[in-house]
PDB file of N, CA and C in Angstrom:
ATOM      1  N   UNK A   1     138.806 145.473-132.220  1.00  0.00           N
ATOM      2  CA  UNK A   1     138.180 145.723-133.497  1.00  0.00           C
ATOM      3  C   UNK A   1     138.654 147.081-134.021  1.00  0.00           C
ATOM      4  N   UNK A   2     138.572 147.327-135.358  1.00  0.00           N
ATOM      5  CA  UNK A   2     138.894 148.136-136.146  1.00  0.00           C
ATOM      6  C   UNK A   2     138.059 149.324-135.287  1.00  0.00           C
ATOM      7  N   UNK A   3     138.388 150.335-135.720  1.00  0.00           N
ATOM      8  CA  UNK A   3     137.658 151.318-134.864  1.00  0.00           C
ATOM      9  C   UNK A   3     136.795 152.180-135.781  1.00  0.00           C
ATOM     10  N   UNK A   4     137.599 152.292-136.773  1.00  0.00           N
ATOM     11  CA  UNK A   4     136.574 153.215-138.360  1.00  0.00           C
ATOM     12  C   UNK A   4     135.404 151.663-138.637  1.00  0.00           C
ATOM     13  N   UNK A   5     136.125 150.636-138.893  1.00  0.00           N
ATOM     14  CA  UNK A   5     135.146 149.333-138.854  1.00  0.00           C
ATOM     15  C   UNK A   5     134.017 149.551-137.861  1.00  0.00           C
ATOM     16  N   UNK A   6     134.082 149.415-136.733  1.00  0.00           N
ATOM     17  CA  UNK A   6     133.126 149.136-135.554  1.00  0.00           C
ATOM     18  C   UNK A   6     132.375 150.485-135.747  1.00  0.00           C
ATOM     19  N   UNK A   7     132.713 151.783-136.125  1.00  0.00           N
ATOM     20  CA  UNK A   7     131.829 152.851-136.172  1.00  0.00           C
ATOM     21  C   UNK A   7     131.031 153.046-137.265  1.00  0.00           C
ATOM     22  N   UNK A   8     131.449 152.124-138.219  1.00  0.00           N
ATOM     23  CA  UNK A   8     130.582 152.131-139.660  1.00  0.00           C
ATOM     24  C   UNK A   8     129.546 150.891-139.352  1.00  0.00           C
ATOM     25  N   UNK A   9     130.144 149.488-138.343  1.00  0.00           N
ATOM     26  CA  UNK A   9     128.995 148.951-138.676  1.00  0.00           C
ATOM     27  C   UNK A   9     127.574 149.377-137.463  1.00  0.00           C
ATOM     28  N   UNK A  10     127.948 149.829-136.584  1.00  0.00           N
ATOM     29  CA  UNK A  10     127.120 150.834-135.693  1.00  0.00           C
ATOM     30  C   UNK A  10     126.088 151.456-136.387  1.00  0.00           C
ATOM     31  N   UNK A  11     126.936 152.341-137.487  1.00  0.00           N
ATOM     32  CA  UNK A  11     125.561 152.997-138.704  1.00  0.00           C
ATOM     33  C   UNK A  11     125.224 152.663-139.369  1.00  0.00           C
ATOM     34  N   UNK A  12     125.347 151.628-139.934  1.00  0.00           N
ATOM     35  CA  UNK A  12     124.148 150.379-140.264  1.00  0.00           C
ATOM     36  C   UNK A  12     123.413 149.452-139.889  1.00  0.00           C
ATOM     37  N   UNK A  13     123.946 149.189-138.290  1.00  0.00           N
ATOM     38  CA  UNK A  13     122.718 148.441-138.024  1.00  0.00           C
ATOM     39  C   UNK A  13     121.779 149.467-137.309  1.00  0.00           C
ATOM     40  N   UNK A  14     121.965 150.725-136.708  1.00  0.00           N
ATOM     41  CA  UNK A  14     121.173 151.515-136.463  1.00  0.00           C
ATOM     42  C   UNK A  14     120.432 152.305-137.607  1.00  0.00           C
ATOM     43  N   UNK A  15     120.452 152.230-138.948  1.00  0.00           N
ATOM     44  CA  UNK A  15     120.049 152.750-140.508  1.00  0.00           C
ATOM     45  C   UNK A  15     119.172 151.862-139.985  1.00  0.00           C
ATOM     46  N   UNK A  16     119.268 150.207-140.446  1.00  0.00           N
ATOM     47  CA  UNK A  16     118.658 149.236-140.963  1.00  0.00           C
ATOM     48  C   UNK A  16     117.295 148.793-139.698  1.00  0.00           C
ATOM     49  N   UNK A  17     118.151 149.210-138.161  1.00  0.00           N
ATOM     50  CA  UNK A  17     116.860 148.627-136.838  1.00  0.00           C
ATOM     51  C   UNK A  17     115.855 149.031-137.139  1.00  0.00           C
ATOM     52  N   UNK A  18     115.542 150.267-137.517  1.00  0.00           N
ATOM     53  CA  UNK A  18     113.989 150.783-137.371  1.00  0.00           C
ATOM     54  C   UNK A  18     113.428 150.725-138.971  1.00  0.00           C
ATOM     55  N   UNK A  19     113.576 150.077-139.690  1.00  0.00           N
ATOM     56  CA  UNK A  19     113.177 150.337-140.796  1.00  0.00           C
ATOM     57  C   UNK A  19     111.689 149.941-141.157  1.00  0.00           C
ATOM     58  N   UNK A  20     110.440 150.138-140.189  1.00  0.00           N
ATOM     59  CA  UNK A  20     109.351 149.202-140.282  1.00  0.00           C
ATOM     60  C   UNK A  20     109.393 147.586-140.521  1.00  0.00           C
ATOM     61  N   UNK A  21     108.752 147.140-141.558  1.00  0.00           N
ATOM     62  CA  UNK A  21     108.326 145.897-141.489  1.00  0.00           C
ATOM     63  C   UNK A  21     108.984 145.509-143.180  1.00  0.00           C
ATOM     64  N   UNK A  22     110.030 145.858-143.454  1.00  0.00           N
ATOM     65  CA  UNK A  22     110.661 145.635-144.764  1.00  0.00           C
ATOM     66  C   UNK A  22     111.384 144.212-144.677  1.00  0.00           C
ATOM     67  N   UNK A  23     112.009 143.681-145.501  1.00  0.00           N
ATOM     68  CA  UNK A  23     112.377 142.105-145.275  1.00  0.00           C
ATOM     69  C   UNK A  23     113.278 141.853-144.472  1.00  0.00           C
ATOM     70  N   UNK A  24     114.481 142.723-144.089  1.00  0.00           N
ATOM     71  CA  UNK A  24     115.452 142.682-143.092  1.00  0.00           C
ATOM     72  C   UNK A  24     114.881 142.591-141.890  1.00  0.00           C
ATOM     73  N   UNK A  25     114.097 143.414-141.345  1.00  0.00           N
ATOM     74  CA  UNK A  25     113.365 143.417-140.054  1.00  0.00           C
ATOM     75  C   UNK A  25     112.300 142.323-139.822  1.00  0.00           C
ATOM     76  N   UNK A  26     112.163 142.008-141.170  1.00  0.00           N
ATOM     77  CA  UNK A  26     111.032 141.043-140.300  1.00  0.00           C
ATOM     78  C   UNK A  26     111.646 139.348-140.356  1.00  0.00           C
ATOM     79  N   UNK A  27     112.899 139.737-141.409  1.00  0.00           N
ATOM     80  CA  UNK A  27     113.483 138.383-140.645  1.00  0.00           C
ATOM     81  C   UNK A  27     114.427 138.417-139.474  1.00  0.00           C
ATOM     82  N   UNK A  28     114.744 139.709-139.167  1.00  0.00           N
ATOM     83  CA  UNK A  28     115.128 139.201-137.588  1.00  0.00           C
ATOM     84  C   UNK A  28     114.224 139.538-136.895  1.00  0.00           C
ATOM     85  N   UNK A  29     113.238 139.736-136.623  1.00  0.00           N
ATOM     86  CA  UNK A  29     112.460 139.554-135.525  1.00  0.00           C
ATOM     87  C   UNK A  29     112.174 137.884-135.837  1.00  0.00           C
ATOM     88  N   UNK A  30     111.590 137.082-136.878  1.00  0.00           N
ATOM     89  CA  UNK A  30     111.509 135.839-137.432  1.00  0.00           C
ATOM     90  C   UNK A  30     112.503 134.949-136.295  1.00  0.00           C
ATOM     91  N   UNK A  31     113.692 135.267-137.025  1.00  0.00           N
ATOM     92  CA  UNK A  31     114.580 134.692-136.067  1.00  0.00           C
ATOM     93  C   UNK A  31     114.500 134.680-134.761  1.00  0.00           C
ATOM     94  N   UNK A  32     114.733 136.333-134.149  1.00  0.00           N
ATOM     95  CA  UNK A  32     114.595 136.295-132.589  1.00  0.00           C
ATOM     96  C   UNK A  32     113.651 135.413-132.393  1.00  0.00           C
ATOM     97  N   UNK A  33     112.230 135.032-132.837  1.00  0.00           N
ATOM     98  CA  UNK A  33     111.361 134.385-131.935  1.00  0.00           C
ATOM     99  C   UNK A  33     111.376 133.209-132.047  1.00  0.00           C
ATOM    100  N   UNK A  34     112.762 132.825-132.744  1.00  0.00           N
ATOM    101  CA  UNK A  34     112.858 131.432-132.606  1.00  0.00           C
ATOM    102  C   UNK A  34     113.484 131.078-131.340  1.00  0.00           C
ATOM    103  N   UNK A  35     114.087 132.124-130.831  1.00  0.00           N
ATOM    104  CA  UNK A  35     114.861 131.873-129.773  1.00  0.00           C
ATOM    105  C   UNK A  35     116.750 132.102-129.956  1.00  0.00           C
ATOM    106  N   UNK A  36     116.738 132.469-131.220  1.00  0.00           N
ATOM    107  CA  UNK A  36     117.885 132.336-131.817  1.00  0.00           C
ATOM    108  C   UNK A  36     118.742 133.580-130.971  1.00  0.00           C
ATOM    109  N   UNK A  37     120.139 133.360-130.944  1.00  0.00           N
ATOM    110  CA  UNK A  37     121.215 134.487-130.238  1.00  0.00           C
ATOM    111  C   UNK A  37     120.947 135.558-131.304  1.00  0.00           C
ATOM    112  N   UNK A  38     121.270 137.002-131.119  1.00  0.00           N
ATOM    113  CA  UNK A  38     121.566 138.148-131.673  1.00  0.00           C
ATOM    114  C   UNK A  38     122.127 138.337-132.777  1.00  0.00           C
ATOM    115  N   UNK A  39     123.361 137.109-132.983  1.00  0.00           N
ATOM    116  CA  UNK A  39     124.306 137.099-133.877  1.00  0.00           C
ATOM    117  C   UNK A  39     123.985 136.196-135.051  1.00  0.00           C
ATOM    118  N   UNK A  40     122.889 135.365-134.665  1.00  0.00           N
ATOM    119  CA  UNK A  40     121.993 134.776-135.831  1.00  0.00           C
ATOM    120  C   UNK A  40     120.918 135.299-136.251  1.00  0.00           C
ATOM    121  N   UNK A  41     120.563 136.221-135.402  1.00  0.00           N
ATOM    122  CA  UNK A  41     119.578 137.006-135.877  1.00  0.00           C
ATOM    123  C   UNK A  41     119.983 138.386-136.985  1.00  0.00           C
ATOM    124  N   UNK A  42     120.810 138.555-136.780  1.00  0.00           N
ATOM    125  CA  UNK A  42     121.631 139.947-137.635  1.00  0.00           C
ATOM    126  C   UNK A  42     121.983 139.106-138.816  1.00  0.00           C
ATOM    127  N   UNK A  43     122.418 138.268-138.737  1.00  0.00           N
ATOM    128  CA  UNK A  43     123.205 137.227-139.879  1.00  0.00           C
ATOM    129  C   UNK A  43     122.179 136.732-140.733  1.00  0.00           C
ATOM    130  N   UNK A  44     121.117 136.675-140.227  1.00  0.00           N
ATOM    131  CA  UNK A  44     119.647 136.184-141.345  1.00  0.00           C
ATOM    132  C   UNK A  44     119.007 137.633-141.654  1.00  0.00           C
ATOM    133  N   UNK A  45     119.360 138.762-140.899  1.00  0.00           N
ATOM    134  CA  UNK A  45     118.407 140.132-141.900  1.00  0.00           C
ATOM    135  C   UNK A  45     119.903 140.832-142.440  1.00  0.00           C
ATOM    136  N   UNK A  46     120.765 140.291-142.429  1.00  0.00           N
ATOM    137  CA  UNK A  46     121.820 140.741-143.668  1.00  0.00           C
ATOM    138  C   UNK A  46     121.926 139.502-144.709  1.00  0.00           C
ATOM    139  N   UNK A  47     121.424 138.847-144.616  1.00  0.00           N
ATOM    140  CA  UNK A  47     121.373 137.541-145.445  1.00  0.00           C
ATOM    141  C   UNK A  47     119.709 137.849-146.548  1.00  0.00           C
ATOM    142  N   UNK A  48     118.994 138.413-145.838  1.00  0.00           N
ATOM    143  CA  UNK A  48     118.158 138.827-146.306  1.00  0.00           C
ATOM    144  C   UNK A  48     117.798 139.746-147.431  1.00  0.00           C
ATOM    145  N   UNK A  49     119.772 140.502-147.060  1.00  0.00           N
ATOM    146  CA  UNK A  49     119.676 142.069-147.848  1.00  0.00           C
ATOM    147  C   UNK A  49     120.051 141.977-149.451  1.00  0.00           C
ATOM    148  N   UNK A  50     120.074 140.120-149.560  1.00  0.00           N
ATOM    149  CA  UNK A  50     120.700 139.660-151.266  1.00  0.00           C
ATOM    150  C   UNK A  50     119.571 140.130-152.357  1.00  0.00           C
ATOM    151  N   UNK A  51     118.243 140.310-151.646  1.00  0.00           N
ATOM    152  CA  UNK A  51     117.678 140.321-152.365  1.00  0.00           C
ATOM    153  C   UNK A  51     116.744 141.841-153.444  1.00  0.00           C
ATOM    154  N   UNK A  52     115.871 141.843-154.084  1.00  0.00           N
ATOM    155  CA  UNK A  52     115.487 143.434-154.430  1.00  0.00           C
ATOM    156  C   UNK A  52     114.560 143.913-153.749  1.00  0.00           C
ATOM    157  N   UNK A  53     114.304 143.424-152.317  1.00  0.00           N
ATOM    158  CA  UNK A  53     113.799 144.222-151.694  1.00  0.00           C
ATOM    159  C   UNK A  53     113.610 145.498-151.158  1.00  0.00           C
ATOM    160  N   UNK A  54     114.553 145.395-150.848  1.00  0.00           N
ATOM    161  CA  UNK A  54     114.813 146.784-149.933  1.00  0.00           C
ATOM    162  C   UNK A  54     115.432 147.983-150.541  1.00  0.00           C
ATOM    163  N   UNK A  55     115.638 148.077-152.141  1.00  0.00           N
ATOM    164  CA  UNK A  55     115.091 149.074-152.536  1.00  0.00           C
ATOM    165  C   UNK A  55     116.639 149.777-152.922  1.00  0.00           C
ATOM    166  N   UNK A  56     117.503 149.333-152.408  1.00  0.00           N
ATOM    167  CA  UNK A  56     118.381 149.856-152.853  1.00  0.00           C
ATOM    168  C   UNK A  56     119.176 150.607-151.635  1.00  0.00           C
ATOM    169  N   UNK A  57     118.702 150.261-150.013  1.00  0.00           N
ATOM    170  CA  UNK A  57     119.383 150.435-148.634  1.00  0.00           C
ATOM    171  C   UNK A  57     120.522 150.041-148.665  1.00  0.00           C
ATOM    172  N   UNK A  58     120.869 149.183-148.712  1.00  0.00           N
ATOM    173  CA  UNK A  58     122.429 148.355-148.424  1.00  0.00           C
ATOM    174  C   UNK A  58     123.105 148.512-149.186  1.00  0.00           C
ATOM    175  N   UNK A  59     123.134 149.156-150.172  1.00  0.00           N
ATOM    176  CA  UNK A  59     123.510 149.350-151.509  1.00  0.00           C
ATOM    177  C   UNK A  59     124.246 151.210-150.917  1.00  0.00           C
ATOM    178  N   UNK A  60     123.431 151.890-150.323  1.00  0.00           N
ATOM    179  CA  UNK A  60     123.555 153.363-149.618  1.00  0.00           C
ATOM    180  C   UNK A  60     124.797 152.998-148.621  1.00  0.00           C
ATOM    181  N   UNK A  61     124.197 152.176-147.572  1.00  0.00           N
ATOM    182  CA  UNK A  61     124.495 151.781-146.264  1.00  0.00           C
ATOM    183  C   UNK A  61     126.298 151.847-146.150  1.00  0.00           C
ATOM    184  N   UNK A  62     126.583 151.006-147.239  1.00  0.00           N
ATOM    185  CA  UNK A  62     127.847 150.017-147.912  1.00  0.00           C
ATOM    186  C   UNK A  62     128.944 151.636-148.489  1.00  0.00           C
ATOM    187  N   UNK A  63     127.675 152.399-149.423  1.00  0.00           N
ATOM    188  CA  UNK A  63     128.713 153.300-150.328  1.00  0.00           C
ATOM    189  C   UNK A  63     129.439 154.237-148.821  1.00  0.00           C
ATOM    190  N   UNK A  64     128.398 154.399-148.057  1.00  0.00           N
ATOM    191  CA  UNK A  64     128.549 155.556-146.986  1.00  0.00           C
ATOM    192  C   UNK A  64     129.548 154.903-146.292  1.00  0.00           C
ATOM    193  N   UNK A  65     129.869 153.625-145.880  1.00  0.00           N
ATOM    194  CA  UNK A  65     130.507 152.967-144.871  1.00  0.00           C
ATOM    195  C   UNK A  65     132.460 153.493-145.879  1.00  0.00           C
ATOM    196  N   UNK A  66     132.206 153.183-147.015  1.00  0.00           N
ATOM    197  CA  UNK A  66     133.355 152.816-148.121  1.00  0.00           C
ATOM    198  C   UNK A  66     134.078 154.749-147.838  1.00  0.00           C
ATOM    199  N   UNK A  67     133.149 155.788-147.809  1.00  0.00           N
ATOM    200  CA  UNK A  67     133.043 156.884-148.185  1.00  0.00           C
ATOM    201  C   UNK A  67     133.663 157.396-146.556  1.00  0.00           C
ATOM    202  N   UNK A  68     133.323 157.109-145.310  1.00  0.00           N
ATOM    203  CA  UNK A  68     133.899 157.205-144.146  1.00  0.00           C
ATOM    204  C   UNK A  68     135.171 156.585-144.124  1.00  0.00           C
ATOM    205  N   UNK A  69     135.432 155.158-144.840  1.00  0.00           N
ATOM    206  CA  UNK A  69     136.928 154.808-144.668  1.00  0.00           C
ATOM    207  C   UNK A  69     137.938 155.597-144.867  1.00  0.00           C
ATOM    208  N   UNK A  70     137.471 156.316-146.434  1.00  0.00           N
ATOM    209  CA  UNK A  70     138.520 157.252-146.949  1.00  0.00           C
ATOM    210  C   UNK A  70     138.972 158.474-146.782  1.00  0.00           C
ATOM    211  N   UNK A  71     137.736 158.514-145.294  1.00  0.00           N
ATOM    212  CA  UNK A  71     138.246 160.156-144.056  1.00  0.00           C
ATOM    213  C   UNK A  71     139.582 159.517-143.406  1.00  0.00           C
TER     214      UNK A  71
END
């Protein structure tokens, strides 16, 4: 894997893990307790992030990731 890749998405899913009980988090926990793997579980609270919930996070998450490429 990309290595600037793999270190940007590191700081977003560690931004996004603890974020209380906002819609990303509570659909992967949703998921996890379905029993679902890790990788469906991440894939439904970034699937989650289409919407105006969260305020304008992923929207940060994304510029910062874009803003490290161009180090």
């Amino acid at each position: 894997m990309n290595p600037i890749l793999e270190r940007a998405m590191d700081r977003i899913l560690i931004l996004h893990a603890d974020h209380e009980q906002n819609a990303s988090t509570s659909t992967v926990r949703t998921a996890g307790s379905s029993g679902a793997n890790p990788f469906a579980c991440i894939a439904a609270g970034i699937a989650s992030l289409w919407g105006p919930a969260h305020g304008g996070a992923n929207r940060s998450g994304a510029e910062d990731a874009r803003r490290d490429q161009l180090r």
